[in-house]
C-alpha atoms as a PDB file:
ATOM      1  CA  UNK A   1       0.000   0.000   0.000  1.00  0.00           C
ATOM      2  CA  UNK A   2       1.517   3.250  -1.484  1.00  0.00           C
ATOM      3  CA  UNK A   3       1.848   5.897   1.153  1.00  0.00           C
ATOM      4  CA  UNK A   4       2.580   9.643   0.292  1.00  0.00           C
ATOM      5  CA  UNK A   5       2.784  11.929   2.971  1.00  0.00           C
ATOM      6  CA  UNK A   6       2.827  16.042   2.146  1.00  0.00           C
ATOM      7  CA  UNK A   7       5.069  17.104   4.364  1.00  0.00           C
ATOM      8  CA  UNK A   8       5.555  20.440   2.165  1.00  0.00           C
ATOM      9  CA  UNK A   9       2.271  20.657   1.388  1.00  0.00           C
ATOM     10  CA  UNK A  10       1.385  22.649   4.850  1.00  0.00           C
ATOM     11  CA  UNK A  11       3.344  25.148   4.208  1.00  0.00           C
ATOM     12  CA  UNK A  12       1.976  25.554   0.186  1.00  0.00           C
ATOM     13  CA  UNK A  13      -1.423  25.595   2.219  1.00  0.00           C
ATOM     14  CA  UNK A  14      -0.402  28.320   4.333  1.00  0.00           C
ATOM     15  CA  UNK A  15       0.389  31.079   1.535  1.00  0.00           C
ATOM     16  CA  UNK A  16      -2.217  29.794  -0.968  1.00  0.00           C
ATOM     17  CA  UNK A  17      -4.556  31.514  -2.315  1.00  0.00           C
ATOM     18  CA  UNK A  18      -6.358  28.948  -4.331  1.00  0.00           C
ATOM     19  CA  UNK A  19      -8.006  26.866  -2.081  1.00  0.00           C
ATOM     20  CA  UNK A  20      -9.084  26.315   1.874  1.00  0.00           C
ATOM     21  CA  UNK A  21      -7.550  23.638   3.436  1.00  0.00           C
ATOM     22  CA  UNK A  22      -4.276  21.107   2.177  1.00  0.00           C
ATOM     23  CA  UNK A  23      -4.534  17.464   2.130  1.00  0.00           C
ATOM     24  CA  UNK A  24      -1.123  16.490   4.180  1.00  0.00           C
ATOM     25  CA  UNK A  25      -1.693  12.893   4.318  1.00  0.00           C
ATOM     26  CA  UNK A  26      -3.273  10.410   1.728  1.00  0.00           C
ATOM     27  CA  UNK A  27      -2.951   6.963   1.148  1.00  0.00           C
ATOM     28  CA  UNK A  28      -5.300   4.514  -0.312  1.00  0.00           C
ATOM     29  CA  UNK A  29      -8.054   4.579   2.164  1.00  0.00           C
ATOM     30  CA  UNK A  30      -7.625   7.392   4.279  1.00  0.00           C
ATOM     31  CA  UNK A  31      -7.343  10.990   4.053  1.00  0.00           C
ATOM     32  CA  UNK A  32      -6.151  14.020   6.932  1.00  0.00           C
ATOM     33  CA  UNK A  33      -6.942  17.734   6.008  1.00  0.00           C
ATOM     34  CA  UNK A  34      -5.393  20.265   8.016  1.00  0.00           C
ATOM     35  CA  UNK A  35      -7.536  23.455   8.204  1.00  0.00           C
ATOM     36  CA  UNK A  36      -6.946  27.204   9.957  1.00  0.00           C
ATOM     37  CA  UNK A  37      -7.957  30.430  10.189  1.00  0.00           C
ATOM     38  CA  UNK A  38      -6.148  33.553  11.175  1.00  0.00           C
ATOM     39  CA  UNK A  39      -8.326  36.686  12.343  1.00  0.00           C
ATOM     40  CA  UNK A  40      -7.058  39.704  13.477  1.00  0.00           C
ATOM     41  CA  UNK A  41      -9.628  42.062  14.444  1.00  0.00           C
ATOM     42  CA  UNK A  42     -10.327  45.333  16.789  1.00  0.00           C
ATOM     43  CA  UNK A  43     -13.182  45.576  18.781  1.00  0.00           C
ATOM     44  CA  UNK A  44     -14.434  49.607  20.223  1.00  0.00           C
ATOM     45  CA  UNK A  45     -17.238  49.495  22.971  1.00  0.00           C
ATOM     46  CA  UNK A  46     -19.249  52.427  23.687  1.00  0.00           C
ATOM     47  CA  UNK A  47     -21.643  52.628  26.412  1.00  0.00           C
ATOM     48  CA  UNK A  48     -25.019  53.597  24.898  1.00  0.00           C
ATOM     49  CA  UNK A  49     -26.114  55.154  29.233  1.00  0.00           C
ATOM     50  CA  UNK A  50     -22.916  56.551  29.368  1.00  0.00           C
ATOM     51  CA  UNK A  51     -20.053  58.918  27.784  1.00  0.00           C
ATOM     52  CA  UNK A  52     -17.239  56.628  28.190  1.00  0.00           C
ATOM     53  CA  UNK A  53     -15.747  53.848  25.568  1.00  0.00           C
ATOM     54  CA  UNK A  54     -12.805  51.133  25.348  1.00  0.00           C
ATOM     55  CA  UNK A  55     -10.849  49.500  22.623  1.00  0.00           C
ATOM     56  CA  UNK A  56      -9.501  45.764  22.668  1.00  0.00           C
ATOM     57  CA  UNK A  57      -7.722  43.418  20.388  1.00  0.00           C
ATOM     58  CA  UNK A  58     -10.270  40.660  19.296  1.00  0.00           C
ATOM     59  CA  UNK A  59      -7.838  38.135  17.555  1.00  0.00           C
ATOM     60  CA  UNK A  60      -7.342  34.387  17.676  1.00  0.00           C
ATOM     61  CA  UNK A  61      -5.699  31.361  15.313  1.00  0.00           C
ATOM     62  CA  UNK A  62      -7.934  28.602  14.859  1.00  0.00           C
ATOM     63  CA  UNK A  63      -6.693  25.158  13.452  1.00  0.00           C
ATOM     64  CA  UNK A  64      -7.977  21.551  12.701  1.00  0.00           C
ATOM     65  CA  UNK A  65      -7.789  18.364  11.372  1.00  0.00           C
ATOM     66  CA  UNK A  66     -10.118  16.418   9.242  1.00  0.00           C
ATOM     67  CA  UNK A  67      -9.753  12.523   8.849  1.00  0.00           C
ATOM     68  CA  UNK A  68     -11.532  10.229   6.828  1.00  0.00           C
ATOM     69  CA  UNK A  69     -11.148   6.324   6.528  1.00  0.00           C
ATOM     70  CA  UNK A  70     -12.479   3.759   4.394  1.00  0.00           C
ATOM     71  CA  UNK A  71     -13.516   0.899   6.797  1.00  0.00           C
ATOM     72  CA  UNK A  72     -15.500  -1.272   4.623  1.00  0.00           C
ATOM     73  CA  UNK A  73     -16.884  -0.386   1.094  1.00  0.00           C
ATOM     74  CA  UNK A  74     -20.166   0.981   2.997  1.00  0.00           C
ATOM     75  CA  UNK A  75     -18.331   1.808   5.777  1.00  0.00           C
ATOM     76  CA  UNK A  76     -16.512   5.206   6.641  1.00  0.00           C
ATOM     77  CA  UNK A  77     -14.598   6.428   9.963  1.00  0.00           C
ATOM     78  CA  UNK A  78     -14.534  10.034  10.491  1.00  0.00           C
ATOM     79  CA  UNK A  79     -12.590  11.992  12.695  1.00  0.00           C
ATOM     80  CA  UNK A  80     -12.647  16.005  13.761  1.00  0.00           C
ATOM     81  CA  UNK A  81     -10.164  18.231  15.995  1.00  0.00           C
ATOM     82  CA  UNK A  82     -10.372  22.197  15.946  1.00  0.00           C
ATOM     83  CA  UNK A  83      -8.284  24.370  18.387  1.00  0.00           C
ATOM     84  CA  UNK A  84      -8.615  28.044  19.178  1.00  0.00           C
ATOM     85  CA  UNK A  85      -5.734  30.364  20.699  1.00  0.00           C
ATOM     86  CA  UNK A  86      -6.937  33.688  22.113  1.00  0.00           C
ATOM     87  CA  UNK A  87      -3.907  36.477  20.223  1.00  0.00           C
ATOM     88  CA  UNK A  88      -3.359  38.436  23.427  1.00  0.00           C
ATOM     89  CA  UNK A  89      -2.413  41.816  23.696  1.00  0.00           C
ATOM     90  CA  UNK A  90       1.329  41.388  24.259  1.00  0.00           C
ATOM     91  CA  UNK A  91       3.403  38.296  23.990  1.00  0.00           C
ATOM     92  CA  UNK A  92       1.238  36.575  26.766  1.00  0.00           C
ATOM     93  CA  UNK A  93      -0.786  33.348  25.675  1.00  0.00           C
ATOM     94  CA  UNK A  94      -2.860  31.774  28.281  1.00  0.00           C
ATOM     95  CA  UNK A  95      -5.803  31.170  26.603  1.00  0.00           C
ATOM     96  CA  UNK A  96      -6.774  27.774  24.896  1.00  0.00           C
ATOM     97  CA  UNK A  97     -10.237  26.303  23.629  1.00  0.00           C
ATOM     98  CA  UNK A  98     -10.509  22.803  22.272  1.00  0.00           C
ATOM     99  CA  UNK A  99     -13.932  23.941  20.150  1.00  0.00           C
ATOM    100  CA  UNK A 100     -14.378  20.737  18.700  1.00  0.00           C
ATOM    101  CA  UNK A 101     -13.097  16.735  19.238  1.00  0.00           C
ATOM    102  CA  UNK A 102     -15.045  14.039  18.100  1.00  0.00           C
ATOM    103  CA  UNK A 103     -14.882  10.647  15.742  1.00  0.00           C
ATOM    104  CA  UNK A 104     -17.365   8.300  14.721  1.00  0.00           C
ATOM    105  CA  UNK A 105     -18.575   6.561  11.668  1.00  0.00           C
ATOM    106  CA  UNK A 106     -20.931   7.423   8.568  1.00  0.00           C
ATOM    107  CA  UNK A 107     -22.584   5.402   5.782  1.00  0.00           C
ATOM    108  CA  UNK A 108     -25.820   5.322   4.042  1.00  0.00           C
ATOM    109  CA  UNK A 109     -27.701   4.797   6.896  1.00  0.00           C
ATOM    110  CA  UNK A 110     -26.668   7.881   8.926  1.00  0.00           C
ATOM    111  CA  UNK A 111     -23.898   9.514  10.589  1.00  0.00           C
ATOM    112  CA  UNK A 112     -22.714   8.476  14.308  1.00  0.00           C
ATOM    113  CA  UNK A 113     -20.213  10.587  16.284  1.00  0.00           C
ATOM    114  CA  UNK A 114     -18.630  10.701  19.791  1.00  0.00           C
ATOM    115  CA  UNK A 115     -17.240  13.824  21.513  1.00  0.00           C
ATOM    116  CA  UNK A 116     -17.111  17.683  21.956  1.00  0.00           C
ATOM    117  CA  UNK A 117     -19.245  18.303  18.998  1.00  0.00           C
ATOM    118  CA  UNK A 118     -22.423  20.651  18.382  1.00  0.00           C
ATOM    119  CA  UNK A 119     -25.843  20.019  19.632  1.00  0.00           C
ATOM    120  CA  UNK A 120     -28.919  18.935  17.846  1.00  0.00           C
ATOM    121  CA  UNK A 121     -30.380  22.441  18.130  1.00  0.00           C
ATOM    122  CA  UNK A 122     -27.185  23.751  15.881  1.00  0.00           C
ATOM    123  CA  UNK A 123     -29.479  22.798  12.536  1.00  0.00           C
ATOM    124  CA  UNK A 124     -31.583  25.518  12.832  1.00  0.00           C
ATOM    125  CA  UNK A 125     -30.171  28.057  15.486  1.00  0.00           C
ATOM    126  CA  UNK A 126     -27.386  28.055  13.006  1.00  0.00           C
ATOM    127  CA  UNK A 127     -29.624  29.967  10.910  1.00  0.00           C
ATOM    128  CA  UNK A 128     -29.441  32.907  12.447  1.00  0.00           C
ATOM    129  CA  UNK A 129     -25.664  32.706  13.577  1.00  0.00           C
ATOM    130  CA  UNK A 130     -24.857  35.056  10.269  1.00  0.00           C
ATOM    131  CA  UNK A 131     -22.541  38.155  12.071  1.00  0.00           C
ATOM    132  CA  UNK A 132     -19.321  38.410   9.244  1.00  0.00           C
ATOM    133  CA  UNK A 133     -17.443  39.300  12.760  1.00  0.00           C
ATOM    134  CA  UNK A 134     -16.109  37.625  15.769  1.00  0.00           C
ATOM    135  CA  UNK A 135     -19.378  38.959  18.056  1.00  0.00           C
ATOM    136  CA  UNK A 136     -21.715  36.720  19.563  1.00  0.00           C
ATOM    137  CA  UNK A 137     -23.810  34.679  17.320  1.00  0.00           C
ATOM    138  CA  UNK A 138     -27.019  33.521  19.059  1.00  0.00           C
ATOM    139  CA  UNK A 139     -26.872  35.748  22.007  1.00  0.00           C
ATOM    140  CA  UNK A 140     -30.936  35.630  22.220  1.00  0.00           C
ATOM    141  CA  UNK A 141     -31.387  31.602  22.180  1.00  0.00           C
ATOM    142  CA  UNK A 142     -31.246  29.195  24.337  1.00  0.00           C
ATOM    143  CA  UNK A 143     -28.852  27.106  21.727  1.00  0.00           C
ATOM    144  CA  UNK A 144     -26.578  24.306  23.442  1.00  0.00           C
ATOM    145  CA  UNK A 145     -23.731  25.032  21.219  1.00  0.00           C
ATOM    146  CA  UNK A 146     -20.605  22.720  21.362  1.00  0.00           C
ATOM    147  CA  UNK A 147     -20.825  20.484  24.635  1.00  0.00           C
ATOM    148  CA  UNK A 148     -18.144  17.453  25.509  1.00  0.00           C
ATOM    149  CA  UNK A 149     -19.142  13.888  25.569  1.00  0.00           C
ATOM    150  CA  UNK A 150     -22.134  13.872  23.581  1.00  0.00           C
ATOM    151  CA  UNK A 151     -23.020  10.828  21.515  1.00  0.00           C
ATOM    152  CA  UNK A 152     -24.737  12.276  18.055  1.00  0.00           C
ATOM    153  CA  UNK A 153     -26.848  10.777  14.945  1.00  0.00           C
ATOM    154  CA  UNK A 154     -27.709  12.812  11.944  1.00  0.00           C
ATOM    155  CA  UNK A 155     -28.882  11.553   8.079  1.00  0.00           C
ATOM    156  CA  UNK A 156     -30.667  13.053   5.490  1.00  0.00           C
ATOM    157  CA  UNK A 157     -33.253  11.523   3.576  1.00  0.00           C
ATOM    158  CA  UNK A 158     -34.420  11.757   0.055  1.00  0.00           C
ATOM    159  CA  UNK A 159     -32.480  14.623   0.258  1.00  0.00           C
ATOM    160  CA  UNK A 160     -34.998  16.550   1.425  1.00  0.00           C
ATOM    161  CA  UNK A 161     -35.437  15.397   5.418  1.00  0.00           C
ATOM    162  CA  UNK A 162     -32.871  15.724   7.831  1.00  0.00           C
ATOM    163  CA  UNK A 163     -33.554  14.244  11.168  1.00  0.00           C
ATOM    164  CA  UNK A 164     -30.726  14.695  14.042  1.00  0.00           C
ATOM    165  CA  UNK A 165     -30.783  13.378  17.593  1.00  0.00           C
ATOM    166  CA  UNK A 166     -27.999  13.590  20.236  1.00  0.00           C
ATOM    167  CA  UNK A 167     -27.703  12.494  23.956  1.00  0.00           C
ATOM    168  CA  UNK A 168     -24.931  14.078  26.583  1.00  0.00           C
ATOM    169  CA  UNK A 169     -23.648  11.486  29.245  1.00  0.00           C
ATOM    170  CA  UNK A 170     -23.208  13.040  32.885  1.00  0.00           C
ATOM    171  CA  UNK A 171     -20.173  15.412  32.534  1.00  0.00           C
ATOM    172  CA  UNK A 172     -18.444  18.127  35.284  1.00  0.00           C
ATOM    173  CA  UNK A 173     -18.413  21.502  34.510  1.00  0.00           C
ATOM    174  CA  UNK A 174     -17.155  24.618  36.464  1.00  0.00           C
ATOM    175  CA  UNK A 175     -20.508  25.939  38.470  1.00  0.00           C
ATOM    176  CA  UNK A 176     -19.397  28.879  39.378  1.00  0.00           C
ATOM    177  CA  UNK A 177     -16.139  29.697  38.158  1.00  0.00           C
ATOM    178  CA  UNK A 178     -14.304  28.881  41.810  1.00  0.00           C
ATOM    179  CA  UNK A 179     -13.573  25.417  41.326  1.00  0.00           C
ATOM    180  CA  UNK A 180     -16.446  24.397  42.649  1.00  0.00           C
ATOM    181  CA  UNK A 181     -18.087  21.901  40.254  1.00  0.00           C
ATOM    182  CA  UNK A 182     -21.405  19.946  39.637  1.00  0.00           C
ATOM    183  CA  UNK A 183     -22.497  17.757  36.566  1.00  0.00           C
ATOM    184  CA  UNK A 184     -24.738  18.198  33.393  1.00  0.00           C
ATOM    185  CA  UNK A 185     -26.603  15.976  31.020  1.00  0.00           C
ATOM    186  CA  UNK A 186     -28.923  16.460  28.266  1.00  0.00           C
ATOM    187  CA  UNK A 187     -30.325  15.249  24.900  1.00  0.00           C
ATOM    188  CA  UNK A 188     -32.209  17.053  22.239  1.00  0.00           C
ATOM    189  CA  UNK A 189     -33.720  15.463  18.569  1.00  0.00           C
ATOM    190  CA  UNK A 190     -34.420  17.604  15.514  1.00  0.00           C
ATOM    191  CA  UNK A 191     -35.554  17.828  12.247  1.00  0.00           C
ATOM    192  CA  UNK A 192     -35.126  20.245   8.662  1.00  0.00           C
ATOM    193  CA  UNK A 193     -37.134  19.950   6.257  1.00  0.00           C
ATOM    194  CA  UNK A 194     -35.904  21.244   2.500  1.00  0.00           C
ATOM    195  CA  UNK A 195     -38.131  22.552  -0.441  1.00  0.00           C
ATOM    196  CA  UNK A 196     -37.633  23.193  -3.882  1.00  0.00           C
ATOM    197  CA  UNK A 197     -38.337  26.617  -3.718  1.00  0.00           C
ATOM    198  CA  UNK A 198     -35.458  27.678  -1.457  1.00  0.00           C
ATOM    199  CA  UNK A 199     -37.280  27.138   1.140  1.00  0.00           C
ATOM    200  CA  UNK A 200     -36.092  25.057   4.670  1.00  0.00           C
ATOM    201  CA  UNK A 201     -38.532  24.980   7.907  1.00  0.00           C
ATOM    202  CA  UNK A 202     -36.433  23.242  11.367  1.00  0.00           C
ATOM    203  CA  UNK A 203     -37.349  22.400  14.650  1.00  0.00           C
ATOM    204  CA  UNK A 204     -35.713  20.910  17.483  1.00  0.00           C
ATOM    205  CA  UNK A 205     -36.460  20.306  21.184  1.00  0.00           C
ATOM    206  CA  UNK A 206     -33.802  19.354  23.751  1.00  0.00           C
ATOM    207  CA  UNK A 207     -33.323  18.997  27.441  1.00  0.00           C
ATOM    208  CA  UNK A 208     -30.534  19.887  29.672  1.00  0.00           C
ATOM    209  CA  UNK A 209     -29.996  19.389  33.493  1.00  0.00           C
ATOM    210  CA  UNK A 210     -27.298  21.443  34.919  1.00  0.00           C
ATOM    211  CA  UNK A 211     -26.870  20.443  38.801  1.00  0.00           C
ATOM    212  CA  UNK A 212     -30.876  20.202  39.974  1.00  0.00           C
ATOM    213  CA  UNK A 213     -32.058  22.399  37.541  1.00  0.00           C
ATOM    214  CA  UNK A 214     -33.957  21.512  34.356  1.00  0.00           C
ATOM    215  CA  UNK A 215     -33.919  23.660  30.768  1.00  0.00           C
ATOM    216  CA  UNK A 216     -36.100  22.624  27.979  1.00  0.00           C
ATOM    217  CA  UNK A 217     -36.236  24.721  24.823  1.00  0.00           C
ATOM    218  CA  UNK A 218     -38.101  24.561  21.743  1.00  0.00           C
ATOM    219  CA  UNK A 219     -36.504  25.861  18.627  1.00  0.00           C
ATOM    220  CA  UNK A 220     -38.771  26.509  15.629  1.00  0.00           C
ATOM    221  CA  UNK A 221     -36.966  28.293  12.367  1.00  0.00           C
ATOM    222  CA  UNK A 222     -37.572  28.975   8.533  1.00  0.00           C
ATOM    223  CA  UNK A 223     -34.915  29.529   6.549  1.00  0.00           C
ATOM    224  CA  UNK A 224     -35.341  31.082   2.532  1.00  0.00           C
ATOM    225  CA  UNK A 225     -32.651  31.523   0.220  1.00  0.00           C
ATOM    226  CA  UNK A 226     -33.210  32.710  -3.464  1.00  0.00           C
ATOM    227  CA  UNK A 227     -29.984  33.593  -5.500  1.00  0.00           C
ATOM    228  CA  UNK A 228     -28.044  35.903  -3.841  1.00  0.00           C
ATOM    229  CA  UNK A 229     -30.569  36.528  -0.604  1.00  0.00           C
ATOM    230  CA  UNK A 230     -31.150  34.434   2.127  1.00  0.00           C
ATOM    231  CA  UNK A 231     -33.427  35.536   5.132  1.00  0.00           C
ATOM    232  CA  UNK A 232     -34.308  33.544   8.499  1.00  0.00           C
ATOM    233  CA  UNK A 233     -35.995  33.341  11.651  1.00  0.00           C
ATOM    234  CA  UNK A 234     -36.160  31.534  14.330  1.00  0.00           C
ATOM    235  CA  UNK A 235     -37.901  31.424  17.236  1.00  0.00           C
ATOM    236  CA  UNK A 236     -37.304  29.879  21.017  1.00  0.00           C
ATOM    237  CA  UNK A 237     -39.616  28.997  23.467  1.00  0.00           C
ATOM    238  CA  UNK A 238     -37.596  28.107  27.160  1.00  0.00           C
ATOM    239  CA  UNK A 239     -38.920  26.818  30.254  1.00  0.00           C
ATOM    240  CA  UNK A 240     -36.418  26.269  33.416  1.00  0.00           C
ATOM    241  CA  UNK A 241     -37.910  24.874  36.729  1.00  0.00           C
ATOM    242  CA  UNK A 242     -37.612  25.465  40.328  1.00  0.00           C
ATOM    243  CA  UNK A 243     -38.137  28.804  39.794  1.00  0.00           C
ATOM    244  CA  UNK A 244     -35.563  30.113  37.509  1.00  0.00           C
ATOM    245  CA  UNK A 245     -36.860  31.833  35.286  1.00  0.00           C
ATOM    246  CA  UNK A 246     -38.221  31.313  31.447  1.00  0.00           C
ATOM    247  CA  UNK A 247     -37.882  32.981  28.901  1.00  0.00           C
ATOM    248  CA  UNK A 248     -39.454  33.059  24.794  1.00  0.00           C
ATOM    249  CA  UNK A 249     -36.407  34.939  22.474  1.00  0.00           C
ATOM    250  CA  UNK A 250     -36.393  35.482  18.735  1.00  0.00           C
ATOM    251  CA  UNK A 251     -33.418  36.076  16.290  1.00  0.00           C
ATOM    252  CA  UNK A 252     -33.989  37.077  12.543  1.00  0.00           C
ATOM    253  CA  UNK A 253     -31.459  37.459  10.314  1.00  0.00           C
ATOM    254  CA  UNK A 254     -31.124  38.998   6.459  1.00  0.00           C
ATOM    255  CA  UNK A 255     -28.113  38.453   4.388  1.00  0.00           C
ATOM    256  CA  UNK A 256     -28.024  39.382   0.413  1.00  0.00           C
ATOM    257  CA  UNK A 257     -24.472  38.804  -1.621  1.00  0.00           C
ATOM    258  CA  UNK A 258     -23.360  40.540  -4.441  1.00  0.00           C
ATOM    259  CA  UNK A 259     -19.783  40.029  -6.310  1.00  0.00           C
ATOM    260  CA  UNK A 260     -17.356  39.269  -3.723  1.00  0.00           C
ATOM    261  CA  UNK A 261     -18.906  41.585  -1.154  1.00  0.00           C
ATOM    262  CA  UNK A 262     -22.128  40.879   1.721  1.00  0.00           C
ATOM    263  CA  UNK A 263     -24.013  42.067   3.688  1.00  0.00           C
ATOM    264  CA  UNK A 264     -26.045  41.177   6.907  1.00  0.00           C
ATOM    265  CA  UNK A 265     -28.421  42.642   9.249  1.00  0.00           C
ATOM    266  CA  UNK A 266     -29.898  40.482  12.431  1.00  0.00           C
ATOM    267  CA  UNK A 267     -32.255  41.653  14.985  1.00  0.00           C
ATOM    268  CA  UNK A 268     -32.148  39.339  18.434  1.00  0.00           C
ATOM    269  CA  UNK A 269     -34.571  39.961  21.131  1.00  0.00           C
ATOM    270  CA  UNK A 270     -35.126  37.973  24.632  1.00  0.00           C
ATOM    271  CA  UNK A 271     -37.868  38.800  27.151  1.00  0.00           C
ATOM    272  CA  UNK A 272     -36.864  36.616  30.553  1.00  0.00           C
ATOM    273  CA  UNK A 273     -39.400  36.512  32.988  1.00  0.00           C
ATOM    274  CA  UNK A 274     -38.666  38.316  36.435  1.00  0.00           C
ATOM    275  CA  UNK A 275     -35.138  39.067  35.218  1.00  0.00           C
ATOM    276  CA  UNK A 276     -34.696  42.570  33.739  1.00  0.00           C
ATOM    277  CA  UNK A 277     -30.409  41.670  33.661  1.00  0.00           C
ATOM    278  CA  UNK A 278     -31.101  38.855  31.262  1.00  0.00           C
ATOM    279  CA  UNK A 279     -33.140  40.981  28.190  1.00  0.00           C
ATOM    280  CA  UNK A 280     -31.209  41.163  24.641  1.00  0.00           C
ATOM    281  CA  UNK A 281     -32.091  43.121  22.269  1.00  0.00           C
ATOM    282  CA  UNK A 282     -30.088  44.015  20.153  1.00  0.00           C
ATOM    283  CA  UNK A 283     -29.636  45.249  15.972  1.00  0.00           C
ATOM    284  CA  UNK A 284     -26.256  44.202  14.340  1.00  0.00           C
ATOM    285  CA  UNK A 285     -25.228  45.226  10.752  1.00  0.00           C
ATOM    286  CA  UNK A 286     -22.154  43.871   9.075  1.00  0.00           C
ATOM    287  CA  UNK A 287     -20.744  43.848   5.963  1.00  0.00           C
ATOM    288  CA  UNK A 288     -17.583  41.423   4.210  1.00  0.00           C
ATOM    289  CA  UNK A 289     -15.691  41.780   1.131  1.00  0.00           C
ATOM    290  CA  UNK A 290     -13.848  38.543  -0.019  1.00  0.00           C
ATOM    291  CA  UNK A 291     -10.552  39.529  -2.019  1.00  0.00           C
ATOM    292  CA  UNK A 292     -10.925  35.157  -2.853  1.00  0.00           C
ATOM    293  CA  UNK A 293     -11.969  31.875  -1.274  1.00  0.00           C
ATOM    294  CA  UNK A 294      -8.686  32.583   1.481  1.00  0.00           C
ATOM    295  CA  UNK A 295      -8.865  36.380   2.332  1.00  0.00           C
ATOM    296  CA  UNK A 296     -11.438  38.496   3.308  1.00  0.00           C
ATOM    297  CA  UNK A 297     -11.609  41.800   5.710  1.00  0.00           C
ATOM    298  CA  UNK A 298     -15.099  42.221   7.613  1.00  0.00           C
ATOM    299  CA  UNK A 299     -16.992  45.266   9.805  1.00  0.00           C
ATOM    300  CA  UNK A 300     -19.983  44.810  11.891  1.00  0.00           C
ATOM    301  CA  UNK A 301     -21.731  47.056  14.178  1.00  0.00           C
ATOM    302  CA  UNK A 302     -23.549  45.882  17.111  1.00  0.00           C
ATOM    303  CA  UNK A 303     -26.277  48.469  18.656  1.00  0.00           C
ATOM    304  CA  UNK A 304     -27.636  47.432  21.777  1.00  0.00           C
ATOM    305  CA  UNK A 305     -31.025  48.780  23.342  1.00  0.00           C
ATOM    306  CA  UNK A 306     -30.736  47.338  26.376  1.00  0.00           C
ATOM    307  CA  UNK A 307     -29.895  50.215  28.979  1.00  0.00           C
ATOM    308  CA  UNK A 308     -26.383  50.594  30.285  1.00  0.00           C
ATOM    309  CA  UNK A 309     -25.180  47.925  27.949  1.00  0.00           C
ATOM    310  CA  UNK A 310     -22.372  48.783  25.260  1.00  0.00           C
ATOM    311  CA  UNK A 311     -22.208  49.626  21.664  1.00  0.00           C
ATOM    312  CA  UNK A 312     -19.943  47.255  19.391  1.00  0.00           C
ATOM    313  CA  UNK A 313     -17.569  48.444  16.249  1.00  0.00           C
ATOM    314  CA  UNK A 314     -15.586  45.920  15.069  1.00  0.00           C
ATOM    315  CA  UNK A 315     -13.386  45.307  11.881  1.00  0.00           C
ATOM    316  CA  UNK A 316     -11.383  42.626  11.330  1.00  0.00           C
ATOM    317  CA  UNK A 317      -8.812  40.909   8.906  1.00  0.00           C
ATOM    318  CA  UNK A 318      -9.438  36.882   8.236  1.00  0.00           C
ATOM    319  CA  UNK A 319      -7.678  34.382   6.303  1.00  0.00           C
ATOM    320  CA  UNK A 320      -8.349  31.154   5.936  1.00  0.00           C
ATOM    321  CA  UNK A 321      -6.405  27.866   4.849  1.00  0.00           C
END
């Protein structure tokens, strides 16, 4: 069995400008991609209550690995790693986030995956995750984002139906940020469902238990793209018990494309009962212009009508491999 590692091929990767991502080993049933991104960016905050501001360096270096593996001729194993470094201001570096870890196996019958690895809810609260910036992307919804140790099936059918389902074993997390800790579980299914017309309508519903509290949430989005426009919505419906409090939150989002530039406008807004400290609402506009498939500088504006809470300009240089 012929093996050809591309040990030169990383660094072609790095200063190319023709594709994303650089096959650096292949052989003849298995495949590794590495994958990066470099984004320097600048974010100003200005209190909206308030006549001060403050400027901070927003930049990190993201990079992962993709593996693939022909098990049987039906039969695939699949394999994901992503890392994030925080730049710091000076030469400092203390931050580290493993965003994603997870393998499993996929064939005709569905995908099945172990490990840190997005939620069920991701099919449609990705919808409205659209900011061309580093800012937050579903700061109204209850979304379970990327979680560790959580088992995962996902297929499409017809390709028109995809159906998702996930389940998170017990796991510790940090309760309240003094090394105190306490466990959390969950599982969530979901389901997209694709037209011919451009059209996709989602749903998911999902469960989490963090220490003795329960959160459900009900996700409900539609999703329309024609040509160069694509507009979304989705809304979420959250109930938490023993008191803490509920909440219902929506997040639209409106994105048209045109050459190599875009832009995007998203309105997020979150009611939470009894708790004034927890409302979003928020308008963000942002706009990209992609020099090619590699390169691309970005702005985005945040405005914030919740009182006391700050303003966002942010620009930013990306490039991707």
């Amino acid at each position: 069995m012929k093996k050809t590692l591309l040990a030169t091929a990383i660094l072609t990767g790095l200063v190319s400008t023709a594709q994303a991502g650089v096959t650096v080993f292949k052989d003849d049933s298995s495949q590794v991609d590495l994958k990066g991104r470099i984004y320097a960016g600048y974010i100003n905050q200005d209190n909206n209550d308030a006549d001060k501001s403050r400027g901070s360096s927003d930049a990190y270096f993201r990079l992962g690995l993709d593996g693939k593996s022909q098990l049987t001729e039906d039969l695939k194993a699949i394999g994901k790693l992503e890392m994030q470094w925080a730049i710091a201001d000076d030469d400092k570096q203390d931050t580290t986030r493993t965003r994603l870890a997870y393998a499993g196996v996929q064939s005709a019958l569905g995908t099945v995956t172990f490990g840190r690895q997005y939620a069920t809810d991701e099919m449609v609260a990705d919808w409205t995750d659209s900011a061309v910036s580093n800012v937050p992307g579903n700061d109204a919804l209850n979304e379970f984002g990327r979680e560790s140790s959580v088992l995962k099936f996902e297929n499409t059918y017809m390709d028109a139906l995809t159906v998702g389902a996930h389940m998170q074993l017990e796991n510790s997390y940090d309760a309240d940020e003094k090394d105190d800790t306490d466990e959390k579980s969950g599982y969530g299914i979901g389901a997209v469902f694709a037209t011919d017309l451009g059209l996709e309508l989602g749903a998911t519903y999902g469960i989490e238990t963090k220490g003795d509290i329960d959160t459900d949430t009900i996700l409900l989005g539609a999703q329309y793209k024609i040509a160069d426009l694509t507009a979304a919505v989705v809304y979420d419906i959250t109930h938490k018990d023993k008191d803490e409090a509920s909440h219902n939150a929506l997040e639209t989002s409106l994105a048209y494309g045109f050459g190599k530039a875009s832009v995007v406008g998203r309105y997020l807004q979150k009611d939470v009962d009894g708790k004034a400290d927890y409302t979003v609402e928020q308008f963000t506009f942002g706009a990209a212009y992609k020099f090619n498939k590699n390169f691309r500088v970005v702005a985005e504006y945040v405005a914030d009508q919740v009182k006391d809470q700050d303003d966002l300009y942010t620009f930013a240089a990306r490039y991707d491999f």
